[in-house]
PDB file of N, CA and C in Angstrom:
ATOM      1  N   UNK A   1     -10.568 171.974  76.490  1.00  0.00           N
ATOM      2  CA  UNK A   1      -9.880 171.102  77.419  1.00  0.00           C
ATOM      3  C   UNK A   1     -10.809 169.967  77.817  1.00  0.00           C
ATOM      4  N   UNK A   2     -10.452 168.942  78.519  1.00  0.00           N
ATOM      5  CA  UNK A   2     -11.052 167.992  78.654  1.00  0.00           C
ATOM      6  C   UNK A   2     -11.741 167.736  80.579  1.00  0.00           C
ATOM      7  N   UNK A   3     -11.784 166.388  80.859  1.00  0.00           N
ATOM      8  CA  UNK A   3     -12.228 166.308  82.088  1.00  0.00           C
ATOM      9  C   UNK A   3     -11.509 166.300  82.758  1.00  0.00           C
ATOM     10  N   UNK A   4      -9.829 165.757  82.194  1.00  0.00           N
ATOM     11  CA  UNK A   4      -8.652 165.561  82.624  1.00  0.00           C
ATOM     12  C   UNK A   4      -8.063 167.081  83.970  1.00  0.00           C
ATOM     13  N   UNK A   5      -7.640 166.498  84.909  1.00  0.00           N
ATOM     14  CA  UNK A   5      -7.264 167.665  86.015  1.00  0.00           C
ATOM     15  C   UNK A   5      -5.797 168.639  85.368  1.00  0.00           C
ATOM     16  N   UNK A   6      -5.396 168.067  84.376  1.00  0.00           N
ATOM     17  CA  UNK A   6      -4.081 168.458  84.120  1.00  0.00           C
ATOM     18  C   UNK A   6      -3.691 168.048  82.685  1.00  0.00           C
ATOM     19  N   UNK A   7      -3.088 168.515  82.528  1.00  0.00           N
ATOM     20  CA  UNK A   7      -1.750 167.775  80.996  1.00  0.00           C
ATOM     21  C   UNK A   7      -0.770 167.703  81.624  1.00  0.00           C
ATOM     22  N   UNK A   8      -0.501 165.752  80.520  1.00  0.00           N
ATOM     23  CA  UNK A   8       0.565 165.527  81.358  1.00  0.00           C
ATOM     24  C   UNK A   8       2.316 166.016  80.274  1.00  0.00           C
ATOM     25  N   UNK A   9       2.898 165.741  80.959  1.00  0.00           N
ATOM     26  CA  UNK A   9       3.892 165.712  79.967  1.00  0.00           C
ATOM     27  C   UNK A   9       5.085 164.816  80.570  1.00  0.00           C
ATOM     28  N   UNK A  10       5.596 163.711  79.574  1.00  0.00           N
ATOM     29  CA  UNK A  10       6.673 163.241  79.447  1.00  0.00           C
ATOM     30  C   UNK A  10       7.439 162.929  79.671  1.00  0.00           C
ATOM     31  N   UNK A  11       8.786 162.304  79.392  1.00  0.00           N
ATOM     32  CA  UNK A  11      10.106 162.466  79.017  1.00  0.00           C
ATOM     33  C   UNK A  11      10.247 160.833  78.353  1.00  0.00           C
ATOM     34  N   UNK A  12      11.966 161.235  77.635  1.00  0.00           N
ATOM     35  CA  UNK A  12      12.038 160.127  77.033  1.00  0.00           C
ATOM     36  C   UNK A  12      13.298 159.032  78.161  1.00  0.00           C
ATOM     37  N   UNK A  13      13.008 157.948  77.556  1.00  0.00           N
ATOM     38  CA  UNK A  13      13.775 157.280  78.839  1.00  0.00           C
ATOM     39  C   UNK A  13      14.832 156.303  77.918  1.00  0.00           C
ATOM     40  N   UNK A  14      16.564 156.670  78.733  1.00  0.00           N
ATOM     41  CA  UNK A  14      17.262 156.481  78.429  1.00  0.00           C
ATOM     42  C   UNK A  14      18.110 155.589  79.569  1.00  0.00           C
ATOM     43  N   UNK A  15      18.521 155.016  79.176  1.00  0.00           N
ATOM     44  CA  UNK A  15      20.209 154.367  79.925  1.00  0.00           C
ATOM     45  C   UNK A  15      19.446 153.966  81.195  1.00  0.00           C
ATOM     46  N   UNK A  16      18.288 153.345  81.931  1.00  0.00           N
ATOM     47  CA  UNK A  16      17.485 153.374  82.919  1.00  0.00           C
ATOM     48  C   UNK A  16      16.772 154.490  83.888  1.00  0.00           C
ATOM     49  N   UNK A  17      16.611 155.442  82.888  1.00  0.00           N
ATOM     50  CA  UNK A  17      16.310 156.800  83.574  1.00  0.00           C
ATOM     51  C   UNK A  17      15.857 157.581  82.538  1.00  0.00           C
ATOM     52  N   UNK A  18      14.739 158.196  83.122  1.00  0.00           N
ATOM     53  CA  UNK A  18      13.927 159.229  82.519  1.00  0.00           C
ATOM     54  C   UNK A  18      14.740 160.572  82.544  1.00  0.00           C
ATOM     55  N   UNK A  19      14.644 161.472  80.934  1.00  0.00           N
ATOM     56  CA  UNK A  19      15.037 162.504  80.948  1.00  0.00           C
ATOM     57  C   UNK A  19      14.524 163.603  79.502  1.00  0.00           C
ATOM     58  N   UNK A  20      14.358 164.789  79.661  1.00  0.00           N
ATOM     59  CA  UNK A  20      14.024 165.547  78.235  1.00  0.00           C
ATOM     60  C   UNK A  20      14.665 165.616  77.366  1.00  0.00           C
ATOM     61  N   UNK A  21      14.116 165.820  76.605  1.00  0.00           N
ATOM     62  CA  UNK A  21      14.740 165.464  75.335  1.00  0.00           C
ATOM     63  C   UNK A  21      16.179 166.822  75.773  1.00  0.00           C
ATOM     64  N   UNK A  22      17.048 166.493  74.651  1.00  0.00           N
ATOM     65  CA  UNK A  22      18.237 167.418  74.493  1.00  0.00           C
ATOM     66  C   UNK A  22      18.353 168.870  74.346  1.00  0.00           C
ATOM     67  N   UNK A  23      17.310 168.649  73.627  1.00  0.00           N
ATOM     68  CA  UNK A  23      16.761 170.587  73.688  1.00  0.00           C
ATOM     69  C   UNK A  23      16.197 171.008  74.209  1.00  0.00           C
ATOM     70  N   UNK A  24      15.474 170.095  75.171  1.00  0.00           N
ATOM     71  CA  UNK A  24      14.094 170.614  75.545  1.00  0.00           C
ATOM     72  C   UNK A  24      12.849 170.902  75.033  1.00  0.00           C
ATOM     73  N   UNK A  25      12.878 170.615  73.433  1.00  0.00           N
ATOM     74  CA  UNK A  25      12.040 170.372  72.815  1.00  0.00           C
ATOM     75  C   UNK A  25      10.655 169.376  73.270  1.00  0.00           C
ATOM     76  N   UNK A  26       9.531 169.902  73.310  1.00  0.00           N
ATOM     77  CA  UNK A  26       8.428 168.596  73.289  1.00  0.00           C
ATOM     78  C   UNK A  26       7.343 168.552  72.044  1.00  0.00           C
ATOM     79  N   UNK A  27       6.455 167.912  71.895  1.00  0.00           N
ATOM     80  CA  UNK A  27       5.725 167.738  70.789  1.00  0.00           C
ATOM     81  C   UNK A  27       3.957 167.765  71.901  1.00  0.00           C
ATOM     82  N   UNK A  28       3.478 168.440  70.685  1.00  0.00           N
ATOM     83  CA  UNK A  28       1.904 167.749  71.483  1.00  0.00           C
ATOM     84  C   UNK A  28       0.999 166.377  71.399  1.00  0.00           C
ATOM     85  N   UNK A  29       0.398 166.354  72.682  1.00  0.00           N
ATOM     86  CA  UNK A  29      -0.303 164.896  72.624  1.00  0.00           C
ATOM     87  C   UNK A  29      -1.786 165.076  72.690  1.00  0.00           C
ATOM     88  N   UNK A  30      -2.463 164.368  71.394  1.00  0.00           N
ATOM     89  CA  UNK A  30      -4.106 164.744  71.491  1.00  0.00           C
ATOM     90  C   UNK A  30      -4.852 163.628  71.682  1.00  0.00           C
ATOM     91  N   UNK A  31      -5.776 163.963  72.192  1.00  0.00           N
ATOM     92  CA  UNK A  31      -6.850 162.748  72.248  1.00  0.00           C
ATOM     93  C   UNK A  31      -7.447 162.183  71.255  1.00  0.00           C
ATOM     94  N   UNK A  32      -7.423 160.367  70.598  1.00  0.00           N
ATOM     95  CA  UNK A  32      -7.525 160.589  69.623  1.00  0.00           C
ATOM     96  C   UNK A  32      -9.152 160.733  69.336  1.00  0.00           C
ATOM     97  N   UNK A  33      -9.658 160.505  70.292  1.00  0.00           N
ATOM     98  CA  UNK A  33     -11.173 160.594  69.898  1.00  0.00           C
ATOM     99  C   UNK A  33     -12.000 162.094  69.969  1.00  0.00           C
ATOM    100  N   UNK A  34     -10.929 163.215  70.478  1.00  0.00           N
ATOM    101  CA  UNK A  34     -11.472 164.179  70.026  1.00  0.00           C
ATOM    102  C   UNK A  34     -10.314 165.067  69.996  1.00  0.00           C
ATOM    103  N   UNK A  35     -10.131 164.801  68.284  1.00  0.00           N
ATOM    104  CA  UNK A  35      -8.368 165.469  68.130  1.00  0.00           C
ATOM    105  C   UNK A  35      -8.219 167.115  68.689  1.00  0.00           C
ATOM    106  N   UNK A  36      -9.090 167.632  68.715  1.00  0.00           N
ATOM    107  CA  UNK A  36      -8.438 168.981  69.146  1.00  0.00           C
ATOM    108  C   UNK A  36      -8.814 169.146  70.838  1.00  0.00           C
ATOM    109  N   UNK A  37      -8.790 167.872  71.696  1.00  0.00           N
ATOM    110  CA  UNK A  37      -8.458 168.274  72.580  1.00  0.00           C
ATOM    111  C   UNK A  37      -6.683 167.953  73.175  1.00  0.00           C
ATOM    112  N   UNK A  38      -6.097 168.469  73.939  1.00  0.00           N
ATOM    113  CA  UNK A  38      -4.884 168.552  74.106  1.00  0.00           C
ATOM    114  C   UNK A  38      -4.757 167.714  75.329  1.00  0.00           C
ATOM    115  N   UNK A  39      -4.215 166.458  75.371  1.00  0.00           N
ATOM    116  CA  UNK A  39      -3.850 165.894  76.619  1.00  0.00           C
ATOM    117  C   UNK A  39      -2.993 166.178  77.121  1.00  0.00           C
ATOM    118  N   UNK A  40      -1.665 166.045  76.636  1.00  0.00           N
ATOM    119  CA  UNK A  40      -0.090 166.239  77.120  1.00  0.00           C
ATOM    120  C   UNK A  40       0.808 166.758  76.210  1.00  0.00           C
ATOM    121  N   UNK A  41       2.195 166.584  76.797  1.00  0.00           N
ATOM    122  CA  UNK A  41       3.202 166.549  75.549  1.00  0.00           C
ATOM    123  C   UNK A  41       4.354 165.618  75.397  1.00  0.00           C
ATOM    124  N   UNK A  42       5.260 165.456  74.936  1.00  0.00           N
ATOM    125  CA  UNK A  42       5.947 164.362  74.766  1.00  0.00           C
ATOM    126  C   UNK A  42       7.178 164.719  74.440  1.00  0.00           C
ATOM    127  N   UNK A  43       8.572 164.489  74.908  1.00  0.00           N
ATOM    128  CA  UNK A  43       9.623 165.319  74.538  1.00  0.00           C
ATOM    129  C   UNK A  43       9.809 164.627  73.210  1.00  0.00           C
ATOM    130  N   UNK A  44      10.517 165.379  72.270  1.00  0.00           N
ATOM    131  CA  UNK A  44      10.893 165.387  70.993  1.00  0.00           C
ATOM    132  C   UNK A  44      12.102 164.954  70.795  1.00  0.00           C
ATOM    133  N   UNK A  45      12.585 163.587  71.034  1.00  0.00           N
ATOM    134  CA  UNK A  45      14.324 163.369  71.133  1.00  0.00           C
ATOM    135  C   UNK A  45      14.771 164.182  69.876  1.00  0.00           C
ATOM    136  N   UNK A  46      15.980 164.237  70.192  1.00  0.00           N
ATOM    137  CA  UNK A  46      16.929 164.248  68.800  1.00  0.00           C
ATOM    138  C   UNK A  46      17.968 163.412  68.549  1.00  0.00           C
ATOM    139  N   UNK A  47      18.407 163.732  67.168  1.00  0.00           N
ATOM    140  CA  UNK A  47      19.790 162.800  66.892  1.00  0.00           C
ATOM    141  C   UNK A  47      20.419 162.457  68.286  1.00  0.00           C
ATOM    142  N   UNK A  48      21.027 163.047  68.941  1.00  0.00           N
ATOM    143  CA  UNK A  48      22.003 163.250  70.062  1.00  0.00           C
ATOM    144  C   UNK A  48      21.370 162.468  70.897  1.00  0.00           C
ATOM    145  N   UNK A  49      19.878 162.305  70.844  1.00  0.00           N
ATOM    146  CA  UNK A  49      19.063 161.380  72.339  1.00  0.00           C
ATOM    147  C   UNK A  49      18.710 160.310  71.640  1.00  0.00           C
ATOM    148  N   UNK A  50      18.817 160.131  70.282  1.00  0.00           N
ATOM    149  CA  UNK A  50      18.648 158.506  69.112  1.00  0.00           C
ATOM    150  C   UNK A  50      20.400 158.184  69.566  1.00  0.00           C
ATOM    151  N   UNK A  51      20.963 158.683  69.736  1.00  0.00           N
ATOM    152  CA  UNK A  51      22.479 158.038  69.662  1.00  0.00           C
ATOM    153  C   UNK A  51      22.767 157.915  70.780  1.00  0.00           C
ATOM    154  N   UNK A  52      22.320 158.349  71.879  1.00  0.00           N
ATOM    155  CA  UNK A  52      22.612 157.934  73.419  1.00  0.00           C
ATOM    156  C   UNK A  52      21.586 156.994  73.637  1.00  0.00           C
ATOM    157  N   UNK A  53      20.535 157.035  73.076  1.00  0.00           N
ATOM    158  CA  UNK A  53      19.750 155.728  73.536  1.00  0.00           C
ATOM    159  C   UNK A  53      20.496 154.294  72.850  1.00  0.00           C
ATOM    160  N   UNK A  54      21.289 154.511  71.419  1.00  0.00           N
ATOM    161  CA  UNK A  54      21.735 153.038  70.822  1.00  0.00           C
ATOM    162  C   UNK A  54      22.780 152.709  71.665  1.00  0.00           C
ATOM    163  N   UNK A  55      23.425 153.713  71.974  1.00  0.00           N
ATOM    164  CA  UNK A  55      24.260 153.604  72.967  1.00  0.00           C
ATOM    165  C   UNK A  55      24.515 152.715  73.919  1.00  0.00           C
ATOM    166  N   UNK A  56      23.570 153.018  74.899  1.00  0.00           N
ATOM    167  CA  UNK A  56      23.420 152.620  76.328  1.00  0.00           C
ATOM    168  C   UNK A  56      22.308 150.926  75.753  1.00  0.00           C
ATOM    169  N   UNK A  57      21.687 151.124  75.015  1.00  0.00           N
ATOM    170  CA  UNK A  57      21.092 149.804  74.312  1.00  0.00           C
ATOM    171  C   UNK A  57      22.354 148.939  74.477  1.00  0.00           C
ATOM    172  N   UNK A  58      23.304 149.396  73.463  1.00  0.00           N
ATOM    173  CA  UNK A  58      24.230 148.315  72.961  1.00  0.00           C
ATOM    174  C   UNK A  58      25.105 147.941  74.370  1.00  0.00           C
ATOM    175  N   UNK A  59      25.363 148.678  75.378  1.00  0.00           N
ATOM    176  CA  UNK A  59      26.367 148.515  76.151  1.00  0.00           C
ATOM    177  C   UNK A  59      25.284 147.557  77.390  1.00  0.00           C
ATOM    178  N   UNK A  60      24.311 147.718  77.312  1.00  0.00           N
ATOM    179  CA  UNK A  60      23.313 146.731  77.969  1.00  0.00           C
ATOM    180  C   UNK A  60      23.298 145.563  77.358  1.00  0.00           C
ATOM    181  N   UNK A  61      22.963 145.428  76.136  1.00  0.00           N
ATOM    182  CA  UNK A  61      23.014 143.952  75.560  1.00  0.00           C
ATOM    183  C   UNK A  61      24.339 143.270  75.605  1.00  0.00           C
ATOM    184  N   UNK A  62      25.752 143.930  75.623  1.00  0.00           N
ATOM    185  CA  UNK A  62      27.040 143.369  75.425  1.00  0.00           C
ATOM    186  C   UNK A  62      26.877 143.312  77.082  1.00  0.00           C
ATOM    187  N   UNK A  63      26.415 143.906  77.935  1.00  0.00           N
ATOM    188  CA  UNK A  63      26.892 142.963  79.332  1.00  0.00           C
ATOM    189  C   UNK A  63      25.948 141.980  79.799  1.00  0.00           C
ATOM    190  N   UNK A  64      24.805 141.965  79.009  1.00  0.00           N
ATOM    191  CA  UNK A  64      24.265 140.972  78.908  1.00  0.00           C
ATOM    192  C   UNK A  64      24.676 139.415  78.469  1.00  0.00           C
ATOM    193  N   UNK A  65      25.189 139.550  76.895  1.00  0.00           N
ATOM    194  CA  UNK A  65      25.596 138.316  76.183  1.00  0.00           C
ATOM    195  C   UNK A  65      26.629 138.058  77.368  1.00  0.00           C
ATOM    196  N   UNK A  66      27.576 138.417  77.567  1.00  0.00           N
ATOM    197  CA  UNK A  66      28.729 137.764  78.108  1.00  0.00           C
ATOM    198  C   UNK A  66      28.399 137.176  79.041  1.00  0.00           C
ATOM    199  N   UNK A  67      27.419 137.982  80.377  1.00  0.00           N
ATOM    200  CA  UNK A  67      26.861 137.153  81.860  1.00  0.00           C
ATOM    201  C   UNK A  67      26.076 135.995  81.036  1.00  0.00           C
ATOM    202  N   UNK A  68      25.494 135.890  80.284  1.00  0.00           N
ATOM    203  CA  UNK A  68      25.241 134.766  79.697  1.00  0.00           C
ATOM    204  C   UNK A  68      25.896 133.675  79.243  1.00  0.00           C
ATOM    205  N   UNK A  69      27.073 133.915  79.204  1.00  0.00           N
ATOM    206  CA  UNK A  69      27.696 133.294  78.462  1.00  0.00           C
ATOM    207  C   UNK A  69      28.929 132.874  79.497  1.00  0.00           C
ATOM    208  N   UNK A  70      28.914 133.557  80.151  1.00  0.00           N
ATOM    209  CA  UNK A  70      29.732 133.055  81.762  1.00  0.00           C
ATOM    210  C   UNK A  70      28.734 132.401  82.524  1.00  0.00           C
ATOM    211  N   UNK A  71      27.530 132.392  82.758  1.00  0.00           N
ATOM    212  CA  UNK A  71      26.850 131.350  83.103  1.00  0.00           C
ATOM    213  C   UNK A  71      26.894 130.084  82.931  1.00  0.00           C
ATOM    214  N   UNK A  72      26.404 129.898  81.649  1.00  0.00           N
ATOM    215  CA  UNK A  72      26.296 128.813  80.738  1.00  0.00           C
ATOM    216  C   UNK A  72      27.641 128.552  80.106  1.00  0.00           C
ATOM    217  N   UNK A  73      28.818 128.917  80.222  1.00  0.00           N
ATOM    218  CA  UNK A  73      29.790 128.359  79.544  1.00  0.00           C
ATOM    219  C   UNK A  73      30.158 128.706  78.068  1.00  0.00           C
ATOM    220  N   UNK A  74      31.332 128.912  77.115  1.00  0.00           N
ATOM    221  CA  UNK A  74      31.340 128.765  75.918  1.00  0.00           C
ATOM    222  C   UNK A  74      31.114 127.744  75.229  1.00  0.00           C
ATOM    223  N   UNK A  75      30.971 126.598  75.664  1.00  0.00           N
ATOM    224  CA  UNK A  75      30.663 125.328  74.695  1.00  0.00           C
ATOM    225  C   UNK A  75      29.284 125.333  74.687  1.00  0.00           C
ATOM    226  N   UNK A  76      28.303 125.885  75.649  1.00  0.00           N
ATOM    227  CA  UNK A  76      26.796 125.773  75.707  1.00  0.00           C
ATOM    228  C   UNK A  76      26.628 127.428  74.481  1.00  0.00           C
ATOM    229  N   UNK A  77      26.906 127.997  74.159  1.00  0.00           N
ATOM    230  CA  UNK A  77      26.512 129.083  73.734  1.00  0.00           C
ATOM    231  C   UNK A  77      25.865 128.423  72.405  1.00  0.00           C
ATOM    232  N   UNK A  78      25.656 127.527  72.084  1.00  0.00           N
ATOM    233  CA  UNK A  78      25.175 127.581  70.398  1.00  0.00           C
ATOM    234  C   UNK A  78      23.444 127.121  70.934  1.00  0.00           C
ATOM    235  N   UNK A  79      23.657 125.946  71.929  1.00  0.00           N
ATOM    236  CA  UNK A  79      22.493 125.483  72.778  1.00  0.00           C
ATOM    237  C   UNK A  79      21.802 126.800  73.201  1.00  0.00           C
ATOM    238  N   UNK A  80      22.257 127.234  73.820  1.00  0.00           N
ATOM    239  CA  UNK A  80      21.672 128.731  74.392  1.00  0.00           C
ATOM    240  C   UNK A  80      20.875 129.700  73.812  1.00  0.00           C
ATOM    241  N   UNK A  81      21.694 129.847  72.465  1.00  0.00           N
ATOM    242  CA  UNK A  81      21.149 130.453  71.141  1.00  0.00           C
ATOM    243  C   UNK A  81      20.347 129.812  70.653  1.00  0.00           C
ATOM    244  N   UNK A  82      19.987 128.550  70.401  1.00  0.00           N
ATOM    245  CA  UNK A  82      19.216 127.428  69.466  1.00  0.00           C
ATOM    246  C   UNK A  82      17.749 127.752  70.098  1.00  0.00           C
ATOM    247  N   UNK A  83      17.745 128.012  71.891  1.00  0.00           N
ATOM    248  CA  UNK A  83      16.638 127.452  73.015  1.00  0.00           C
ATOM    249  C   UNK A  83      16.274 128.995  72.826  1.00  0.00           C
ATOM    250  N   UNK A  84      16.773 130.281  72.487  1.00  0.00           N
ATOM    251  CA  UNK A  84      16.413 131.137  72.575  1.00  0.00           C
ATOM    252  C   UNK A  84      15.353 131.563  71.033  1.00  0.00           C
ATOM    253  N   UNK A  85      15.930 130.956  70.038  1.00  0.00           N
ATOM    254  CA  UNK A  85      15.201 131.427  68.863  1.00  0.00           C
ATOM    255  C   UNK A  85      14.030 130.667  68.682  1.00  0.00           C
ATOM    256  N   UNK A  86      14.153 129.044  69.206  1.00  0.00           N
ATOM    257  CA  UNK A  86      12.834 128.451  69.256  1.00  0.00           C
ATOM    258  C   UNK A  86      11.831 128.857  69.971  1.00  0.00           C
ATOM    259  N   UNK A  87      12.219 129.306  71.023  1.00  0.00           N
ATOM    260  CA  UNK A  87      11.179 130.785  71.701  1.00  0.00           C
ATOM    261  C   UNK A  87      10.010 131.247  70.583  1.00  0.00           C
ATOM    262  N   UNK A  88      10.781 131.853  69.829  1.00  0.00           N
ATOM    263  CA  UNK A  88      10.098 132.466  68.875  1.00  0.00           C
ATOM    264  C   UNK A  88       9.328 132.133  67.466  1.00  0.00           C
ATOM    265  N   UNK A  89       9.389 130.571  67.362  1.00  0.00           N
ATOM    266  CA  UNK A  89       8.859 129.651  66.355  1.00  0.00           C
ATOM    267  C   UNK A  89       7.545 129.272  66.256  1.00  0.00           C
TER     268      UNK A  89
END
């Protein structure tokens, strides 16, 4: 064990909120500079917590675009889009 007071452990965070994985499954977490000591653990999503996370992703970004787009108007949306990708140029 290490100097650490504890191991920590986890969860994975979904829909704005932390929660364990579906099974309750976790995985272990090591230090990498001295792999066999054990820091924590880390829940282990599954399918079921990959598909509630795209989920709640997608239903965040779709109430996103639209308040955007009720902001700024439908005739500004191409402007909007143009100012957003040059961001990234």
């Amino acid at each position: 064990m290490s100097n650490m007071d504890q191991v920590i452990t986890t969860d994975i965070f979904i829909g704005g909120s932390n929660r364990p994985a579906s099974n309750g499954a976790v995985y272990d977490l090591f230090n990498p500079a001295r792999p066999t000591e054990l820091v924590g653990h880390a829940a282990a999503a599954t399918r079921d917590d990959v598909d509630a996370a795209v989920r709640a992703a997608r239903g965040d970004c779709h109430v996103d675009r639209r308040a955007a787009c009720a902001v700024a108007g439908e005739e500004s949306r191409p402007a909007l889009l143009l100012g957003f990708f040059s961001f990234f140029a």
